[in-house]
PDB file of N, CA and C in Angstrom:
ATOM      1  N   UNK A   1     -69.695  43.789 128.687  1.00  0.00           N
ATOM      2  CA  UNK A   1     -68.472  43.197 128.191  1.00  0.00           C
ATOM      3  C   UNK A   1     -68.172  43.779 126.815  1.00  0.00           C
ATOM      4  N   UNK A   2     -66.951  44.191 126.740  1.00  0.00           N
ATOM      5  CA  UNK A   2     -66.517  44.447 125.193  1.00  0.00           C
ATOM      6  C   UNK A   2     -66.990  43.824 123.936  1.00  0.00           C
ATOM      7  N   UNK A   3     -67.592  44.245 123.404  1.00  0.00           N
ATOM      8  CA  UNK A   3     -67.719  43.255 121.866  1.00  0.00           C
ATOM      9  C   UNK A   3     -66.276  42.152 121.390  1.00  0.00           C
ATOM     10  N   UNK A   4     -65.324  42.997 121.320  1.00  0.00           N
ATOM     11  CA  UNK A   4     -63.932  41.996 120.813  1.00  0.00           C
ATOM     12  C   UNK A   4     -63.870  40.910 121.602  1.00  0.00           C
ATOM     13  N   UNK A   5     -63.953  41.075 122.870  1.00  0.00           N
ATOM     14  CA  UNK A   5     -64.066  40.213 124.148  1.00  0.00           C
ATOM     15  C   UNK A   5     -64.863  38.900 124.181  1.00  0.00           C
ATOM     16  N   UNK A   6     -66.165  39.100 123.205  1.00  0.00           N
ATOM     17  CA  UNK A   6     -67.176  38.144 123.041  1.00  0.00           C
ATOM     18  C   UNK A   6     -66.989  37.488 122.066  1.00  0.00           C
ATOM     19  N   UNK A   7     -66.384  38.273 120.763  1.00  0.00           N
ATOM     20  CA  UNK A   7     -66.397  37.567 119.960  1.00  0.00           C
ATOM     21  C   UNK A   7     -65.019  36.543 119.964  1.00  0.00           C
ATOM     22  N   UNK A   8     -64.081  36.758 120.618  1.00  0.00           N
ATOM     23  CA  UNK A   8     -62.902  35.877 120.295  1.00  0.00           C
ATOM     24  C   UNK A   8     -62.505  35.298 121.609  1.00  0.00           C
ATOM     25  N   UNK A   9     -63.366  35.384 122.771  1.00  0.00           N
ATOM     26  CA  UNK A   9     -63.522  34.336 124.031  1.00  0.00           C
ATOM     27  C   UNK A   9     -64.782  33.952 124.061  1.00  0.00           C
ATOM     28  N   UNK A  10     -64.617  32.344 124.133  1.00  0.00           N
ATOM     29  CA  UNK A  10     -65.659  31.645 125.172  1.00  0.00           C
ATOM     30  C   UNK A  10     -65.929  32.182 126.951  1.00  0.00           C
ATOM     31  N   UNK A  11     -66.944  32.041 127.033  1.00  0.00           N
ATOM     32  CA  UNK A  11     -67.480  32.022 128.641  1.00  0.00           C
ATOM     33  C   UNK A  11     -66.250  31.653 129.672  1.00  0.00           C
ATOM     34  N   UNK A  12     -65.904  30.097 129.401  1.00  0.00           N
ATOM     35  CA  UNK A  12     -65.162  29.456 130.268  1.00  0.00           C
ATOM     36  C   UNK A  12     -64.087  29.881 130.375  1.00  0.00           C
ATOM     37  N   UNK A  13     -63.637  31.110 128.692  1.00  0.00           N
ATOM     38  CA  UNK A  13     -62.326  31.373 128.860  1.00  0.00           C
ATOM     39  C   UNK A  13     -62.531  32.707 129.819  1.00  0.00           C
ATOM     40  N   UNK A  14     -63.287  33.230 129.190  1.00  0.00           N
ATOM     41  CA  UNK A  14     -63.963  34.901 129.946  1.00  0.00           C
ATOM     42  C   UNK A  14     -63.538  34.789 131.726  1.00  0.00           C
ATOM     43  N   UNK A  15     -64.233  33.211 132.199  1.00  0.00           N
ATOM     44  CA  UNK A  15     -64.369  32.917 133.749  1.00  0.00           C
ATOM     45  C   UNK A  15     -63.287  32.698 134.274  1.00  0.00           C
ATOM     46  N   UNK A  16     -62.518  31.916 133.208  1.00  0.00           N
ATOM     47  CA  UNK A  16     -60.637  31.795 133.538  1.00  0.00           C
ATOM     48  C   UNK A  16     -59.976  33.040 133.723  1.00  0.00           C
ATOM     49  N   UNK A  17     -60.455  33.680 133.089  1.00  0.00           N
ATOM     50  CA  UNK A  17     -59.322  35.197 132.634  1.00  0.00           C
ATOM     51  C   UNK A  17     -59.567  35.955 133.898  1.00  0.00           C
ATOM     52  N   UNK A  18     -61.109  35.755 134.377  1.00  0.00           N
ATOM     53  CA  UNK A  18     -61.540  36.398 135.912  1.00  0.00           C
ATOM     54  C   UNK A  18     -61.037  36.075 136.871  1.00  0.00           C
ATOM     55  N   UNK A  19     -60.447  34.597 136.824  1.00  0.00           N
ATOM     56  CA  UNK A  19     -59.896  34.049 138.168  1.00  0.00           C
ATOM     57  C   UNK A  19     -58.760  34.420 138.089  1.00  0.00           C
ATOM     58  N   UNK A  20     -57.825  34.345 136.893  1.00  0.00           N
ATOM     59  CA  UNK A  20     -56.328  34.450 137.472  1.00  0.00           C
ATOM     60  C   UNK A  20     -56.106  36.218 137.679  1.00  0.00           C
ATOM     61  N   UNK A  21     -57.761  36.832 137.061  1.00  0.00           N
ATOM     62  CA  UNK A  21     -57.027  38.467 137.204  1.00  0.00           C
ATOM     63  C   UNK A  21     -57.178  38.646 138.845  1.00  0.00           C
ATOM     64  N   UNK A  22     -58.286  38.117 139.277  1.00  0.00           N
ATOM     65  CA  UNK A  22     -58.540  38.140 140.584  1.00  0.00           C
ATOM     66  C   UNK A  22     -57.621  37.614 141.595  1.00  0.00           C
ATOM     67  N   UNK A  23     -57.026  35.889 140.964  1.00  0.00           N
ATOM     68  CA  UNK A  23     -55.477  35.931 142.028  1.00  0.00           C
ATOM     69  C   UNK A  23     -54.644  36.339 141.832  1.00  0.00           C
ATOM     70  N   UNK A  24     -54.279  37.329 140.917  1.00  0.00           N
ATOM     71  CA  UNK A  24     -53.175  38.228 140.799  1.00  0.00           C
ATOM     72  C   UNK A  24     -53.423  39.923 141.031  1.00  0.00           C
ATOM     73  N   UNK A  25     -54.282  39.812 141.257  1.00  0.00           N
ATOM     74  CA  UNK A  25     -54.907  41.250 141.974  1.00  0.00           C
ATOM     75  C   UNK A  25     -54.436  42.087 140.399  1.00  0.00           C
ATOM     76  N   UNK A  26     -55.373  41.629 139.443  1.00  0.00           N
ATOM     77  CA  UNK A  26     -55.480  42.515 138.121  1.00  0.00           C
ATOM     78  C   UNK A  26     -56.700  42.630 138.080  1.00  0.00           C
ATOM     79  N   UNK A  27     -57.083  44.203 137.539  1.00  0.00           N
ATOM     80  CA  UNK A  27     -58.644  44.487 137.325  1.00  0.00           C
ATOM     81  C   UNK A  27     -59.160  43.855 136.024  1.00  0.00           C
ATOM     82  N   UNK A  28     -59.767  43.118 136.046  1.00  0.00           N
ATOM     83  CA  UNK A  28     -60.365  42.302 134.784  1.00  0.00           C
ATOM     84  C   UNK A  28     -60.972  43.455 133.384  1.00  0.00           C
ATOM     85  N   UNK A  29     -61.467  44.619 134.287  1.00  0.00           N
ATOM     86  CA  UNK A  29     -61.843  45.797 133.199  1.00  0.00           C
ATOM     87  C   UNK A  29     -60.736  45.924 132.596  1.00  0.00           C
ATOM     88  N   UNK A  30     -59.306  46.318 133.261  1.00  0.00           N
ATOM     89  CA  UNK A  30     -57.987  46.688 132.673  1.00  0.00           C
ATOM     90  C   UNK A  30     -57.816  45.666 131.284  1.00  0.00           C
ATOM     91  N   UNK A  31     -58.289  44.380 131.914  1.00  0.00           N
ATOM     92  CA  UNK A  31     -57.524  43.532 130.780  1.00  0.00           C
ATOM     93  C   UNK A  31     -58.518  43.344 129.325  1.00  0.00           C
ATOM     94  N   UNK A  32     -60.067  43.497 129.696  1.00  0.00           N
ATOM     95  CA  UNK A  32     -61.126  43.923 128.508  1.00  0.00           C
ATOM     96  C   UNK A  32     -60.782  44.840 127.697  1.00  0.00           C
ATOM     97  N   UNK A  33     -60.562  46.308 127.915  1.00  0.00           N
ATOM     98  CA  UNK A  33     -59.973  46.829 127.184  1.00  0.00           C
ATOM     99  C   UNK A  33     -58.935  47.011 127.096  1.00  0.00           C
ATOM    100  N   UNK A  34     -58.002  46.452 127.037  1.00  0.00           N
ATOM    101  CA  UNK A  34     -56.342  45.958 126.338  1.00  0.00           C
ATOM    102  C   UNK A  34     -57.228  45.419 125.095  1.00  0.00           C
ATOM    103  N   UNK A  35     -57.648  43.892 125.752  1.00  0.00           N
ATOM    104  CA  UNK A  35     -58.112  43.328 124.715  1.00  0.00           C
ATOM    105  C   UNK A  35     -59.185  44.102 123.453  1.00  0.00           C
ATOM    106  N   UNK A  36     -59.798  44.680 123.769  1.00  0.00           N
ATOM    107  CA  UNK A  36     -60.415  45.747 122.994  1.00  0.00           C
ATOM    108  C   UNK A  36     -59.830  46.535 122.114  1.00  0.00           C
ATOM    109  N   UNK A  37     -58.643  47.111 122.631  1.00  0.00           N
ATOM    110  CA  UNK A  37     -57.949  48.190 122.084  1.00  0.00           C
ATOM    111  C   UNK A  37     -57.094  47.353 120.553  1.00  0.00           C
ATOM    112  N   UNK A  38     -56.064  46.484 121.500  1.00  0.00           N
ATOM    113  CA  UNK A  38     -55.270  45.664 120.524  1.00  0.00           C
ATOM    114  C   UNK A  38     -56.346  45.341 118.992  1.00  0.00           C
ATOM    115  N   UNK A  39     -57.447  44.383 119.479  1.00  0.00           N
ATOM    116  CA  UNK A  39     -58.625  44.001 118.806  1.00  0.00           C
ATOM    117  C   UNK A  39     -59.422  45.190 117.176  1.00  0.00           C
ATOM    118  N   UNK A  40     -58.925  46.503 117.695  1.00  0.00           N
ATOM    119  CA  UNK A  40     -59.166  47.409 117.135  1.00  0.00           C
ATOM    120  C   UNK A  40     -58.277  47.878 116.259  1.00  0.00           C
ATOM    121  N   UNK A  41     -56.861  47.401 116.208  1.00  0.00           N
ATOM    122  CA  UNK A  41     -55.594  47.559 115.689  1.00  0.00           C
ATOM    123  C   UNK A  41     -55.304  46.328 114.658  1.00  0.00           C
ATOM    124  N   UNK A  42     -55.978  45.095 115.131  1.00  0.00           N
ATOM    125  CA  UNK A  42     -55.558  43.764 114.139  1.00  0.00           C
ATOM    126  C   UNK A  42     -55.812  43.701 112.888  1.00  0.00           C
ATOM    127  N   UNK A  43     -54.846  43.289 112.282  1.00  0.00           N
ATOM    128  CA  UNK A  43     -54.948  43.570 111.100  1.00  0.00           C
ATOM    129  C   UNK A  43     -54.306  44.869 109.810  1.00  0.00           C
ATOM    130  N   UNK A  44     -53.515  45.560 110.987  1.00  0.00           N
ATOM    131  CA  UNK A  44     -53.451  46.888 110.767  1.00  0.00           C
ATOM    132  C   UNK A  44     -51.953  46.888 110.432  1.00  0.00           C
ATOM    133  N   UNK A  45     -51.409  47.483 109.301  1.00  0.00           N
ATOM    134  CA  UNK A  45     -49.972  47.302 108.974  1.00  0.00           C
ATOM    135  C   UNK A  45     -49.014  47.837 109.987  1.00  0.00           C
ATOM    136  N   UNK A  46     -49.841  49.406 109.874  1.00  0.00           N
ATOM    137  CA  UNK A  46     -48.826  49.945 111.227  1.00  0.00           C
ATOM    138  C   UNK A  46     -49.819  50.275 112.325  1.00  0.00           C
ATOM    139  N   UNK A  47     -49.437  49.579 113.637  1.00  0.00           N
ATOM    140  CA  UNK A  47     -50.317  49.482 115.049  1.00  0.00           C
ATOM    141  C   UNK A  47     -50.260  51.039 115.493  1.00  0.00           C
ATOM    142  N   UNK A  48     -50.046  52.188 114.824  1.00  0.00           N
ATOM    143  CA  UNK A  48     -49.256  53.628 115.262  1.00  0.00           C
ATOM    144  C   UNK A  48     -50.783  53.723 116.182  1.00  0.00           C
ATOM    145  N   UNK A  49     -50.373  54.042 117.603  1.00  0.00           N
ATOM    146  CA  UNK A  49     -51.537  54.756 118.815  1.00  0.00           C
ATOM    147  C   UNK A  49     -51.468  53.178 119.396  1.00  0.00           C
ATOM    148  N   UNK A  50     -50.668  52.128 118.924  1.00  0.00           N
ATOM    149  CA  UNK A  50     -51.336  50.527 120.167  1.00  0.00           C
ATOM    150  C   UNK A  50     -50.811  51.185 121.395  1.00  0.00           C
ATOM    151  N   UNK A  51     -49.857  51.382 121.362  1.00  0.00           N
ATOM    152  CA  UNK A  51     -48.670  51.438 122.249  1.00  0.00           C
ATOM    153  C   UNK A  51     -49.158  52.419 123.287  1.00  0.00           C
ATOM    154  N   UNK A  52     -49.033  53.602 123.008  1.00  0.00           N
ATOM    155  CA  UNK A  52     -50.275  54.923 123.531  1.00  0.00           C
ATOM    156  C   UNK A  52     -51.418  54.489 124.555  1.00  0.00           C
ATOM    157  N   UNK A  53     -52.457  53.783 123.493  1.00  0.00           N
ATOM    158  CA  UNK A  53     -53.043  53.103 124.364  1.00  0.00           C
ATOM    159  C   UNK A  53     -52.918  52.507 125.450  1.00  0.00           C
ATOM    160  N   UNK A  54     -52.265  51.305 125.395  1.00  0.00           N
ATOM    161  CA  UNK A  54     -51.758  50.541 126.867  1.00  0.00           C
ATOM    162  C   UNK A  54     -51.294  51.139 127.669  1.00  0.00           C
ATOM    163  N   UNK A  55     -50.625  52.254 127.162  1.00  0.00           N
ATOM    164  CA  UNK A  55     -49.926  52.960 128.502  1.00  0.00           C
ATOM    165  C   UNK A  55     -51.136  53.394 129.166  1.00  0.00           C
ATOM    166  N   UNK A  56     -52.162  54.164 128.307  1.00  0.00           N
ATOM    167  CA  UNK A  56     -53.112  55.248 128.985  1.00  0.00           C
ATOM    168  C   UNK A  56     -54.445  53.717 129.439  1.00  0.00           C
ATOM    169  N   UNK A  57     -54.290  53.015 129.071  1.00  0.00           N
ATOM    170  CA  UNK A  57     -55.338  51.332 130.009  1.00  0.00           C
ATOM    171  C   UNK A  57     -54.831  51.018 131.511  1.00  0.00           C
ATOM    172  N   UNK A  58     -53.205  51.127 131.302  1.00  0.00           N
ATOM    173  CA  UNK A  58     -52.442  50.595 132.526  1.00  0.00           C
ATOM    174  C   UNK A  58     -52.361  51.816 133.357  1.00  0.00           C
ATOM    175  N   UNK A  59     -52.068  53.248 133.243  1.00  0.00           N
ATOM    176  CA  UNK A  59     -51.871  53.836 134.031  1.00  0.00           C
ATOM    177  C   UNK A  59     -53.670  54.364 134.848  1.00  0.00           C
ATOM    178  N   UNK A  60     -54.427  54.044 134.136  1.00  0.00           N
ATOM    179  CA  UNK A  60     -56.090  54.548 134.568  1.00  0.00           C
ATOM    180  C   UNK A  60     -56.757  53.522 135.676  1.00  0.00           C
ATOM    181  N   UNK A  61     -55.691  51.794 135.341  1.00  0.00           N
ATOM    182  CA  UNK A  61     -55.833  50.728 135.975  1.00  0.00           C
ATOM    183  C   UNK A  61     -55.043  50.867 137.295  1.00  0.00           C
ATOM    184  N   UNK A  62     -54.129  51.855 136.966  1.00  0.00           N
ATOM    185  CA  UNK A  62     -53.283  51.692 138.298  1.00  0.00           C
ATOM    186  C   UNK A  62     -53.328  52.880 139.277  1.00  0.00           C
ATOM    187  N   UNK A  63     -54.141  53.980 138.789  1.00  0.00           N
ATOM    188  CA  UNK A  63     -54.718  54.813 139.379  1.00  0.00           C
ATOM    189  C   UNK A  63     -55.911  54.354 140.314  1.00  0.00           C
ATOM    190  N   UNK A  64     -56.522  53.912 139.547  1.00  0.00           N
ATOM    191  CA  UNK A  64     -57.949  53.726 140.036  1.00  0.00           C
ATOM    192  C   UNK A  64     -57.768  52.360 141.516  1.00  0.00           C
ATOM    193  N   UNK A  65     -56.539  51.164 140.943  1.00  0.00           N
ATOM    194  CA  UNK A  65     -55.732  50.481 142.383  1.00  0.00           C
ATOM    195  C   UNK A  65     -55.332  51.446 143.456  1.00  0.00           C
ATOM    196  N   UNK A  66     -54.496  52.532 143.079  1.00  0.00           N
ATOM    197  CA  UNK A  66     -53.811  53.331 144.046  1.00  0.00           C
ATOM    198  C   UNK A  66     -55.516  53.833 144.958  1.00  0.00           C
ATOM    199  N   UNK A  67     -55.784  54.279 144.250  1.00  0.00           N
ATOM    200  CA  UNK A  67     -57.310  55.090 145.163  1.00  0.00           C
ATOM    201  C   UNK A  67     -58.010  54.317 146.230  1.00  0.00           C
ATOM    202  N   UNK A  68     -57.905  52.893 145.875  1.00  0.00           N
ATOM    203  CA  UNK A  68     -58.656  51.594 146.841  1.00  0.00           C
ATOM    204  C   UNK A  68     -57.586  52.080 147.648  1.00  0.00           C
ATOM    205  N   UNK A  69     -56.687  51.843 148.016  1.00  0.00           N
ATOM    206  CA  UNK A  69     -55.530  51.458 148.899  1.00  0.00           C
ATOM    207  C   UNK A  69     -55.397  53.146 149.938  1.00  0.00           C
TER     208      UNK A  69
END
């Protein structure tokens, strides 16, 4: 599990975040590092590369969906 992930979720929230990624057919990795990435940016005047990021989280998430299928 991500470090950012641990430190600013509880378990129960961690187990929540698993269920609704799972009934919404979201990869729970996808959403760790979002959370990771953002996590790495807080605090930061200008977020310059957040944006970048998510694209390159979501499109690796939606690759790696397309390949199951």
């Amino acid at each position: 599990m991500p470090l950012a992930f641990s430190i600013y979720y509880t378990e129960e929230e961690r187990k929540l975040l698993e269920e609704i990624c799972t009934e919404k057919e979201v990869p729970f990795s996808a959403i760790e590092q979002l959370i990771e990435e953002e996590s790495e940016f807080h605090g930061m005047g200008k977020r310059k590369g957040l944006f970048p990021a998510i694209r390159r989280i979501v499109e690796e998430a939606t690759e790696k969906r397309l390949k199951r299928t």
